[in-house]
PDB file of N, CA and C in Angstrom:
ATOM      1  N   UNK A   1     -18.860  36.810  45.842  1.00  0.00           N
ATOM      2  CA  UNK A   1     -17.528  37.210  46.234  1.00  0.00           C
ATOM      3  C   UNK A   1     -17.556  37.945  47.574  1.00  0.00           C
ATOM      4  N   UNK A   2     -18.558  38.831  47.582  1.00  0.00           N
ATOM      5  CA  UNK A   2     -18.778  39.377  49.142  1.00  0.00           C
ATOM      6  C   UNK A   2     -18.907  39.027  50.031  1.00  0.00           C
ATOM      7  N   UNK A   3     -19.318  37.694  49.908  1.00  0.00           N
ATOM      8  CA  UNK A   3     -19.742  36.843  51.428  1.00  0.00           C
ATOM      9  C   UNK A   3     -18.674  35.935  51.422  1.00  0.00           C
ATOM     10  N   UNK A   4     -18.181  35.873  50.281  1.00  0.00           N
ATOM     11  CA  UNK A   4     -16.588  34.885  50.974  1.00  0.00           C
ATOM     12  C   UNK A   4     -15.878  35.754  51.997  1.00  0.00           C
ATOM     13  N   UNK A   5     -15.406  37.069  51.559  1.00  0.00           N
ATOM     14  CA  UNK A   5     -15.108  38.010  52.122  1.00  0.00           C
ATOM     15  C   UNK A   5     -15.544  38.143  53.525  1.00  0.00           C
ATOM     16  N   UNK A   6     -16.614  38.102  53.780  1.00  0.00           N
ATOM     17  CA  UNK A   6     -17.344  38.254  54.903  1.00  0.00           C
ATOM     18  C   UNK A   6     -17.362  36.955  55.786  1.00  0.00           C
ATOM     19  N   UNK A   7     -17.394  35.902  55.325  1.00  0.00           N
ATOM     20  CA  UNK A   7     -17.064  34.397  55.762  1.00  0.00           C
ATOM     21  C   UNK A   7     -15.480  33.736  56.365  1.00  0.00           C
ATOM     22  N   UNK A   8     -14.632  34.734  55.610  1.00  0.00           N
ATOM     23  CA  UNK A   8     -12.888  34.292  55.663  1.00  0.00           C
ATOM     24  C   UNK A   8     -12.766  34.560  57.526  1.00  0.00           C
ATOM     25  N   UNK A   9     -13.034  35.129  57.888  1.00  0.00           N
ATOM     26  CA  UNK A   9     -12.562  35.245  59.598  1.00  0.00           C
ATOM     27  C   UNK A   9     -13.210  33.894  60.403  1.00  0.00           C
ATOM     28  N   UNK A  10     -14.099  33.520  59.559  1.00  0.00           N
ATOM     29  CA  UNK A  10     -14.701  32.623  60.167  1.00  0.00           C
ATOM     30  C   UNK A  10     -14.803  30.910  59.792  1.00  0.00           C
ATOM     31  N   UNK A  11     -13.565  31.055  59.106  1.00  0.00           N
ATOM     32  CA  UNK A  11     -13.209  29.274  58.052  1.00  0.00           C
ATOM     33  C   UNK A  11     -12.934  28.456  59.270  1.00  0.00           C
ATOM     34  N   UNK A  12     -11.726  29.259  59.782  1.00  0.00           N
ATOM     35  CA  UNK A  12     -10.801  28.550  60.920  1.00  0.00           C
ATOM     36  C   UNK A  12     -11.493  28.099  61.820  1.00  0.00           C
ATOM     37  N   UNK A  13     -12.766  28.823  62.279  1.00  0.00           N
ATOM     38  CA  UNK A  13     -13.663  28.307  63.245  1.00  0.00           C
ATOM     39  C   UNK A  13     -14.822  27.095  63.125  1.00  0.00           C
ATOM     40  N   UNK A  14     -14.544  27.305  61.696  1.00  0.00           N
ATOM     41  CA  UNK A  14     -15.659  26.388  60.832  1.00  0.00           C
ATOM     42  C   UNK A  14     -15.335  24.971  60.745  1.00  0.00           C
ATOM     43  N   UNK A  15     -13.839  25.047  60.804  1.00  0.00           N
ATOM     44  CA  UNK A  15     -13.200  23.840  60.390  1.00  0.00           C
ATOM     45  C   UNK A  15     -12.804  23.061  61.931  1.00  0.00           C
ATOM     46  N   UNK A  16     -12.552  24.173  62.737  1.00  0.00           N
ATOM     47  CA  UNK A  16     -12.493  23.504  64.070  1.00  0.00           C
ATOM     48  C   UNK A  16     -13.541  22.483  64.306  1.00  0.00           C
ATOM     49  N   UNK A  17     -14.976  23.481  63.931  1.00  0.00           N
ATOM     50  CA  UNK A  17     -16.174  22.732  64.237  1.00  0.00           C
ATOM     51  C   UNK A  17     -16.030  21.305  63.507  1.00  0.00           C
ATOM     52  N   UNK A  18     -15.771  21.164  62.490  1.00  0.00           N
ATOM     53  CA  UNK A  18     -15.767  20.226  61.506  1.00  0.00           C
ATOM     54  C   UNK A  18     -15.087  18.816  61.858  1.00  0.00           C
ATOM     55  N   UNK A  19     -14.125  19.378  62.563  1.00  0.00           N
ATOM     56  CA  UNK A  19     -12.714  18.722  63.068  1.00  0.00           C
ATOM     57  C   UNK A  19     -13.980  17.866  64.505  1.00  0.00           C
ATOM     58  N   UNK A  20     -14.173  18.622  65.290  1.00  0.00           N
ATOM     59  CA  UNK A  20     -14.962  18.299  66.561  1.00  0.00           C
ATOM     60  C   UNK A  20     -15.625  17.515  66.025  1.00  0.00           C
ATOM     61  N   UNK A  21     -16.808  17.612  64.590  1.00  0.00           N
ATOM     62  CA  UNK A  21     -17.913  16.793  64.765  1.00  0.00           C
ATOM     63  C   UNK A  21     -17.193  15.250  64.321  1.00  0.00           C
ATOM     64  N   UNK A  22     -16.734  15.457  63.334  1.00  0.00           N
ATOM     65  CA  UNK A  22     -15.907  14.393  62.863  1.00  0.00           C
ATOM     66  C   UNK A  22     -15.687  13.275  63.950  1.00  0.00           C
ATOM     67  N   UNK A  23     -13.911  13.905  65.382  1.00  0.00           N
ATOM     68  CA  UNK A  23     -13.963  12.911  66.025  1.00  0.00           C
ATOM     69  C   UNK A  23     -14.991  12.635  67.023  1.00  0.00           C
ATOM     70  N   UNK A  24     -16.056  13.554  67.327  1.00  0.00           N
ATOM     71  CA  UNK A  24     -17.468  12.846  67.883  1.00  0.00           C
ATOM     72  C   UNK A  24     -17.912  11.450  67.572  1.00  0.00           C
ATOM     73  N   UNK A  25     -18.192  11.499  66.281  1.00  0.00           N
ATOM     74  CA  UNK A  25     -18.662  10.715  65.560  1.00  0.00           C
ATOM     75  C   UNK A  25     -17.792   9.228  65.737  1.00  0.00           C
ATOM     76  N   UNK A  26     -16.447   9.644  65.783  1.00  0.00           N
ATOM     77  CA  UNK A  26     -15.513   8.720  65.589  1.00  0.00           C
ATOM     78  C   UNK A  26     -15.631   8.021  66.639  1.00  0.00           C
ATOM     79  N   UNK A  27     -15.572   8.549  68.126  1.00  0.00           N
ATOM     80  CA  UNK A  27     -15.443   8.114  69.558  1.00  0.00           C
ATOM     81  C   UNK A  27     -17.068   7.751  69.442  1.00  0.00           C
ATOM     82  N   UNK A  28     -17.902   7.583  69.256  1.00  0.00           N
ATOM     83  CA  UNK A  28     -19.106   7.107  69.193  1.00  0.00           C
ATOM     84  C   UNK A  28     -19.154   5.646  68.625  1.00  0.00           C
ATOM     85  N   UNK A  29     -18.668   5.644  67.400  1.00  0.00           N
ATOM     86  CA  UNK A  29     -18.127   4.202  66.517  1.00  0.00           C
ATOM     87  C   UNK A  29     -17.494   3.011  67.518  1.00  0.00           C
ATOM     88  N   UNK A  30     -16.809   3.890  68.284  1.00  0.00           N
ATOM     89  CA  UNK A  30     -15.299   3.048  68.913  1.00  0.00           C
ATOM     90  C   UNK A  30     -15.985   2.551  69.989  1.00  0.00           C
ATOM     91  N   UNK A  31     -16.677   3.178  70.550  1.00  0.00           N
ATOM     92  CA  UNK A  31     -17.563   2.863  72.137  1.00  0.00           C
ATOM     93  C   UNK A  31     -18.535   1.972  71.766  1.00  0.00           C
ATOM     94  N   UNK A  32     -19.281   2.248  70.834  1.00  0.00           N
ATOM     95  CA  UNK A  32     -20.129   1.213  70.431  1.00  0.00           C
ATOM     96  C   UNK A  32     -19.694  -0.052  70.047  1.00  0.00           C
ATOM     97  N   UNK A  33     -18.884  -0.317  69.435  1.00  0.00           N
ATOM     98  CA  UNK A  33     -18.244  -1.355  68.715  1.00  0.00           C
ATOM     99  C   UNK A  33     -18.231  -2.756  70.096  1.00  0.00           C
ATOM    100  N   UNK A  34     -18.765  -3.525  68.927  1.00  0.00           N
ATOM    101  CA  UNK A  34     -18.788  -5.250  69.864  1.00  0.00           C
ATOM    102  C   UNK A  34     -17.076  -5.432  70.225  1.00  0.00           C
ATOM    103  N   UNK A  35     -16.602  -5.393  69.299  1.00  0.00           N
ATOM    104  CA  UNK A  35     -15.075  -5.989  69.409  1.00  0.00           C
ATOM    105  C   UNK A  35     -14.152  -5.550  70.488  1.00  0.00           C
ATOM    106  N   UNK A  36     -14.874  -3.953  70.443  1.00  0.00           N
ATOM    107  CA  UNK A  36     -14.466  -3.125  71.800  1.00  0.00           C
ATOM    108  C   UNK A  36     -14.747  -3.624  73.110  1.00  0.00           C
ATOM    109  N   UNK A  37     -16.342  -3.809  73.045  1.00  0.00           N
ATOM    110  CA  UNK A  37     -16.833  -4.172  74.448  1.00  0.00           C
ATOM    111  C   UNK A  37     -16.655  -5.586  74.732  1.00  0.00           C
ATOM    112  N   UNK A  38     -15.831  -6.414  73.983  1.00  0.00           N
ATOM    113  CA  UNK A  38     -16.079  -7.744  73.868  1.00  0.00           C
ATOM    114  C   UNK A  38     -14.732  -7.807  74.601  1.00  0.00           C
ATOM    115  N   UNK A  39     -13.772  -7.143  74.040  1.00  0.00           N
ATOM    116  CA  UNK A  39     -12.292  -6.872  74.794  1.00  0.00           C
ATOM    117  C   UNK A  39     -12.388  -6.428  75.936  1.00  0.00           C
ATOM    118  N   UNK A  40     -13.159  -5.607  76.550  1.00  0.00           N
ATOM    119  CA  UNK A  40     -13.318  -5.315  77.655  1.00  0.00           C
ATOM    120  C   UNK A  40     -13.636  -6.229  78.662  1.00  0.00           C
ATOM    121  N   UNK A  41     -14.951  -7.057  78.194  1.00  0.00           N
ATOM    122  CA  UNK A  41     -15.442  -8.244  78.983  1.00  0.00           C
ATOM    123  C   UNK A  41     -14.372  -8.949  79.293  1.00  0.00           C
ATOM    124  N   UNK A  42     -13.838  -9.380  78.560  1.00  0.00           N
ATOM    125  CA  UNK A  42     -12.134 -10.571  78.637  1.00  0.00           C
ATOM    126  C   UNK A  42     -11.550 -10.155  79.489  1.00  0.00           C
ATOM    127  N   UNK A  43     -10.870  -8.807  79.150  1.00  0.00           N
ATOM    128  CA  UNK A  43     -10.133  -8.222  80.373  1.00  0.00           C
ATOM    129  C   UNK A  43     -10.914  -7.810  82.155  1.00  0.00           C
ATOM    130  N   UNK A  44     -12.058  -7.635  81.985  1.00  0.00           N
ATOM    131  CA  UNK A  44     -12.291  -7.302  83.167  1.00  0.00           C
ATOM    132  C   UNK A  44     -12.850  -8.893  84.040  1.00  0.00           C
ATOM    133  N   UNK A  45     -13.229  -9.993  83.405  1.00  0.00           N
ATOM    134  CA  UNK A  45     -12.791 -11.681  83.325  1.00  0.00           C
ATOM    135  C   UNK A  45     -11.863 -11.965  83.752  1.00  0.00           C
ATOM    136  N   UNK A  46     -10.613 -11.645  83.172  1.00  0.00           N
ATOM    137  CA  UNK A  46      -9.358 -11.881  83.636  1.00  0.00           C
ATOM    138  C   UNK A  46      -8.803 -11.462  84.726  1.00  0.00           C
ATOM    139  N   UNK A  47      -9.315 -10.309  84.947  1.00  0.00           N
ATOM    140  CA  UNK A  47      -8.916  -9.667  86.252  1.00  0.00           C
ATOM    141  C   UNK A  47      -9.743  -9.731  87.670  1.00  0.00           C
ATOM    142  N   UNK A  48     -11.082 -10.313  87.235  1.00  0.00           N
ATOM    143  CA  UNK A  48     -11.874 -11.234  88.405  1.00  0.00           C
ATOM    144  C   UNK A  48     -10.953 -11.845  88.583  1.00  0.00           C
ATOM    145  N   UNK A  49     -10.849 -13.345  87.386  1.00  0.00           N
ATOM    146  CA  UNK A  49      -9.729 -14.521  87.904  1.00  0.00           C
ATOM    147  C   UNK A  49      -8.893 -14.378  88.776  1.00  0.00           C
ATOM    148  N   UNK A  50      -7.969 -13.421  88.440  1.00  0.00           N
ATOM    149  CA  UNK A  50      -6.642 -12.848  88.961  1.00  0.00           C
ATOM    150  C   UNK A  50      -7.112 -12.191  90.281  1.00  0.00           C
ATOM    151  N   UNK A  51      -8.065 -11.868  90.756  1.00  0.00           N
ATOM    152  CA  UNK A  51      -8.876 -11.279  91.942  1.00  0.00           C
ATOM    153  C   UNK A  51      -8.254  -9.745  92.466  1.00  0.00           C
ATOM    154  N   UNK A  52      -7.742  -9.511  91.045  1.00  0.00           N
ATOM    155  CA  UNK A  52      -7.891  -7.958  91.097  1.00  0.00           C
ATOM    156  C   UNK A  52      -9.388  -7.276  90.902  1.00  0.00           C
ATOM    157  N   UNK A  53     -10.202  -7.627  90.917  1.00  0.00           N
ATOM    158  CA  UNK A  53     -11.885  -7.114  91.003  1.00  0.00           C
ATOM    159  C   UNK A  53     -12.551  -7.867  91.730  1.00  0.00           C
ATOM    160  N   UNK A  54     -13.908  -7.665  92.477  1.00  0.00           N
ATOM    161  CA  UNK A  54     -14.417  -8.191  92.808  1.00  0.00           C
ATOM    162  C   UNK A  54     -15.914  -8.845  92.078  1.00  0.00           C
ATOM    163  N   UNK A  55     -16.812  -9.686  92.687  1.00  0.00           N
ATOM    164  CA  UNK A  55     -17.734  -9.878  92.108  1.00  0.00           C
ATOM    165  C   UNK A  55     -18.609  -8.630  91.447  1.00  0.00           C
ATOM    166  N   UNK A  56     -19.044  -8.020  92.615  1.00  0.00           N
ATOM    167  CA  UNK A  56     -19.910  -6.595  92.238  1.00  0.00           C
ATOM    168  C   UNK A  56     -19.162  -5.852  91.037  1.00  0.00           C
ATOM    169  N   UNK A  57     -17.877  -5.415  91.126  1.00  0.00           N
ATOM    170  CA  UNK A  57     -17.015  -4.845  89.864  1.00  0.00           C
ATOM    171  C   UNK A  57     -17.246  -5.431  88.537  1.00  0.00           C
ATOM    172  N   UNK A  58     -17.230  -6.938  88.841  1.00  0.00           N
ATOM    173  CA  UNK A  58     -16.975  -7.587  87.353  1.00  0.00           C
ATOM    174  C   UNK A  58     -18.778  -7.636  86.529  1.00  0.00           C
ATOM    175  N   UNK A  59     -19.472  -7.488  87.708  1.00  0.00           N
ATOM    176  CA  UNK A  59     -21.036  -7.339  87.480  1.00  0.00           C
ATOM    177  C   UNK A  59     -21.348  -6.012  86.832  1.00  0.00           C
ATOM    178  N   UNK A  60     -20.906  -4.767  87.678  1.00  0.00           N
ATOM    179  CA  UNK A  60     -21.244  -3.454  87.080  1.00  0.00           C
ATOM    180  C   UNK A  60     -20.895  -3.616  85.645  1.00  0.00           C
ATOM    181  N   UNK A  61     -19.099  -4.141  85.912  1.00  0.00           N
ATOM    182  CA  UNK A  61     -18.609  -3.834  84.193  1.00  0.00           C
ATOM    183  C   UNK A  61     -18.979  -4.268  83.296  1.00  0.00           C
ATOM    184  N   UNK A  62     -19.691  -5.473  83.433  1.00  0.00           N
ATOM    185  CA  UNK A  62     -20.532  -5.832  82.431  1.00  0.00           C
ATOM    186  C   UNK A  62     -21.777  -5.503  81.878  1.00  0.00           C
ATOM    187  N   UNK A  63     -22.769  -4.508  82.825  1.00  0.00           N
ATOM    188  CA  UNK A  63     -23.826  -3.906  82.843  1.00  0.00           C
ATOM    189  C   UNK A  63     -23.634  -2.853  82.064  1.00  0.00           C
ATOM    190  N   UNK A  64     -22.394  -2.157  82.340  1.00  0.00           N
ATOM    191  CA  UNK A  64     -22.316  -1.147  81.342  1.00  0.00           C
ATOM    192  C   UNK A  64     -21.903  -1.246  80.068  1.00  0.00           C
ATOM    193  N   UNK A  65     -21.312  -2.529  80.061  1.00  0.00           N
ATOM    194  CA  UNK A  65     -20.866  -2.881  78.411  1.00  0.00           C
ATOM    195  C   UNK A  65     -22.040  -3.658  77.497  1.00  0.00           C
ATOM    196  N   UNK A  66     -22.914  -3.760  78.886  1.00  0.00           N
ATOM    197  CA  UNK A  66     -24.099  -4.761  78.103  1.00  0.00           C
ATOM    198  C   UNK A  66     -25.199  -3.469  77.419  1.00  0.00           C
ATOM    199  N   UNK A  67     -24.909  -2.428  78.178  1.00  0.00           N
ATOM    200  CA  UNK A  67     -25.511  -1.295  78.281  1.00  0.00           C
ATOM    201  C   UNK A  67     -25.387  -0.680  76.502  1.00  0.00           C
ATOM    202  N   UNK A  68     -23.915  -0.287  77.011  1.00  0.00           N
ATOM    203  CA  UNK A  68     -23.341   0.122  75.242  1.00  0.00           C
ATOM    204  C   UNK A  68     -23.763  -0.221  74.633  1.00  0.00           C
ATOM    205  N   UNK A  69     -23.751  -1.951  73.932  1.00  0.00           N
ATOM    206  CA  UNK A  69     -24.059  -2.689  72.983  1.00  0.00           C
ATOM    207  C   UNK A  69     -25.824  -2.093  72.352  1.00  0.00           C
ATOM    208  N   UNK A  70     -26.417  -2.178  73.812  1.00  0.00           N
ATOM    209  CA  UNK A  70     -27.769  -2.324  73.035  1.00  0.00           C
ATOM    210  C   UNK A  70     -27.915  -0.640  73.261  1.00  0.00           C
ATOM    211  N   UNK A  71     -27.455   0.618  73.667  1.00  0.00           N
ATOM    212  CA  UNK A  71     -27.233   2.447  73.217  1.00  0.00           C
ATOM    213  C   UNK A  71     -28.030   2.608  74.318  1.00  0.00           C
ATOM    214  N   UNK A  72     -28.558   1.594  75.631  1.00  0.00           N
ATOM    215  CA  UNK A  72     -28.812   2.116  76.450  1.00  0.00           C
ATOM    216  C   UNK A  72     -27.916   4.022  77.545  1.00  0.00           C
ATOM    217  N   UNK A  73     -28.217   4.387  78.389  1.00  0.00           N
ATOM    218  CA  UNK A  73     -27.002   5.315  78.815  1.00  0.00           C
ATOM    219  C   UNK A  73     -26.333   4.878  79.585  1.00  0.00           C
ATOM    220  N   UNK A  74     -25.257   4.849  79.701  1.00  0.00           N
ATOM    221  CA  UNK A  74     -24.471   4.427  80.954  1.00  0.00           C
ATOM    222  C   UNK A  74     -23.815   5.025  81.834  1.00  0.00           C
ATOM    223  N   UNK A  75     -24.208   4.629  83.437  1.00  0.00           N
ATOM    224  CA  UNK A  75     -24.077   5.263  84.421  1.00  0.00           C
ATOM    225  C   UNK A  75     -23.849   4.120  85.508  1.00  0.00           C
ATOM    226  N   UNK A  76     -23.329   4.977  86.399  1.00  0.00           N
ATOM    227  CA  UNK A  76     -23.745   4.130  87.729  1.00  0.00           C
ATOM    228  C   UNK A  76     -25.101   3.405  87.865  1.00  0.00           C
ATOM    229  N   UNK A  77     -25.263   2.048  88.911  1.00  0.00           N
ATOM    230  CA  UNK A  77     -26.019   1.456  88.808  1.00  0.00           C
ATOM    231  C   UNK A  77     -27.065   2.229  89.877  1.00  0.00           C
ATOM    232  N   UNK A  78     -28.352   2.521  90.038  1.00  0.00           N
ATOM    233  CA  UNK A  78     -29.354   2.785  90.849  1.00  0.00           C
ATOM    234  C   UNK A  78     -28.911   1.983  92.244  1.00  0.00           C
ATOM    235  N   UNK A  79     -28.945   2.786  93.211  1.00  0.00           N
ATOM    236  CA  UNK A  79     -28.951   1.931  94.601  1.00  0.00           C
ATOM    237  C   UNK A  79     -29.910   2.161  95.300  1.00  0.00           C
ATOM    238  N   UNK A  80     -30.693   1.095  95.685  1.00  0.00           N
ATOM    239  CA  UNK A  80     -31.729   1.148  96.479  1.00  0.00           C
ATOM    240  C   UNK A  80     -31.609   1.064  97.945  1.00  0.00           C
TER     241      UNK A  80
END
């Protein structure tokens, strides 16, 4: 009973945390996800076509989605 007591100032903070790890977890799922990065590919495809991007653009964007898939990190590409 004493350490609930001693614990109560600190639920709200507990649950924040809880709350945080949760949608971590969640936005981790979503980024990873094929269906995600697969939608992405299409659209950033489509918008080559449409020649709203260029070659190099439609190259990066795919590097980084190719990236995701397999949990590599993703960043800018190294320039030599």
């Amino acid at each position: 009973m004493l350490t609930l007591l001693l614990r109560l100032p600190f639920l709200p903070i507990e649950g924040v945390v809880r709350l945080a790890e949760l949608i971590e977890d969640q936005a981790e799922r979503e980024f990873h996800d094929p269906a995600a990065v697969r939608r992405e590919l299409e659209a950033a495809a489509e918008a080559r076509a449409a020649g709203a991007i260029s070659d190099a653009e439609l190259a990066e964007i795919e590097r980084q989605a190719t990236a995701r898939l397999v949990g590599q990190p993703v960043g800018p590409a190294w320039r030599r």
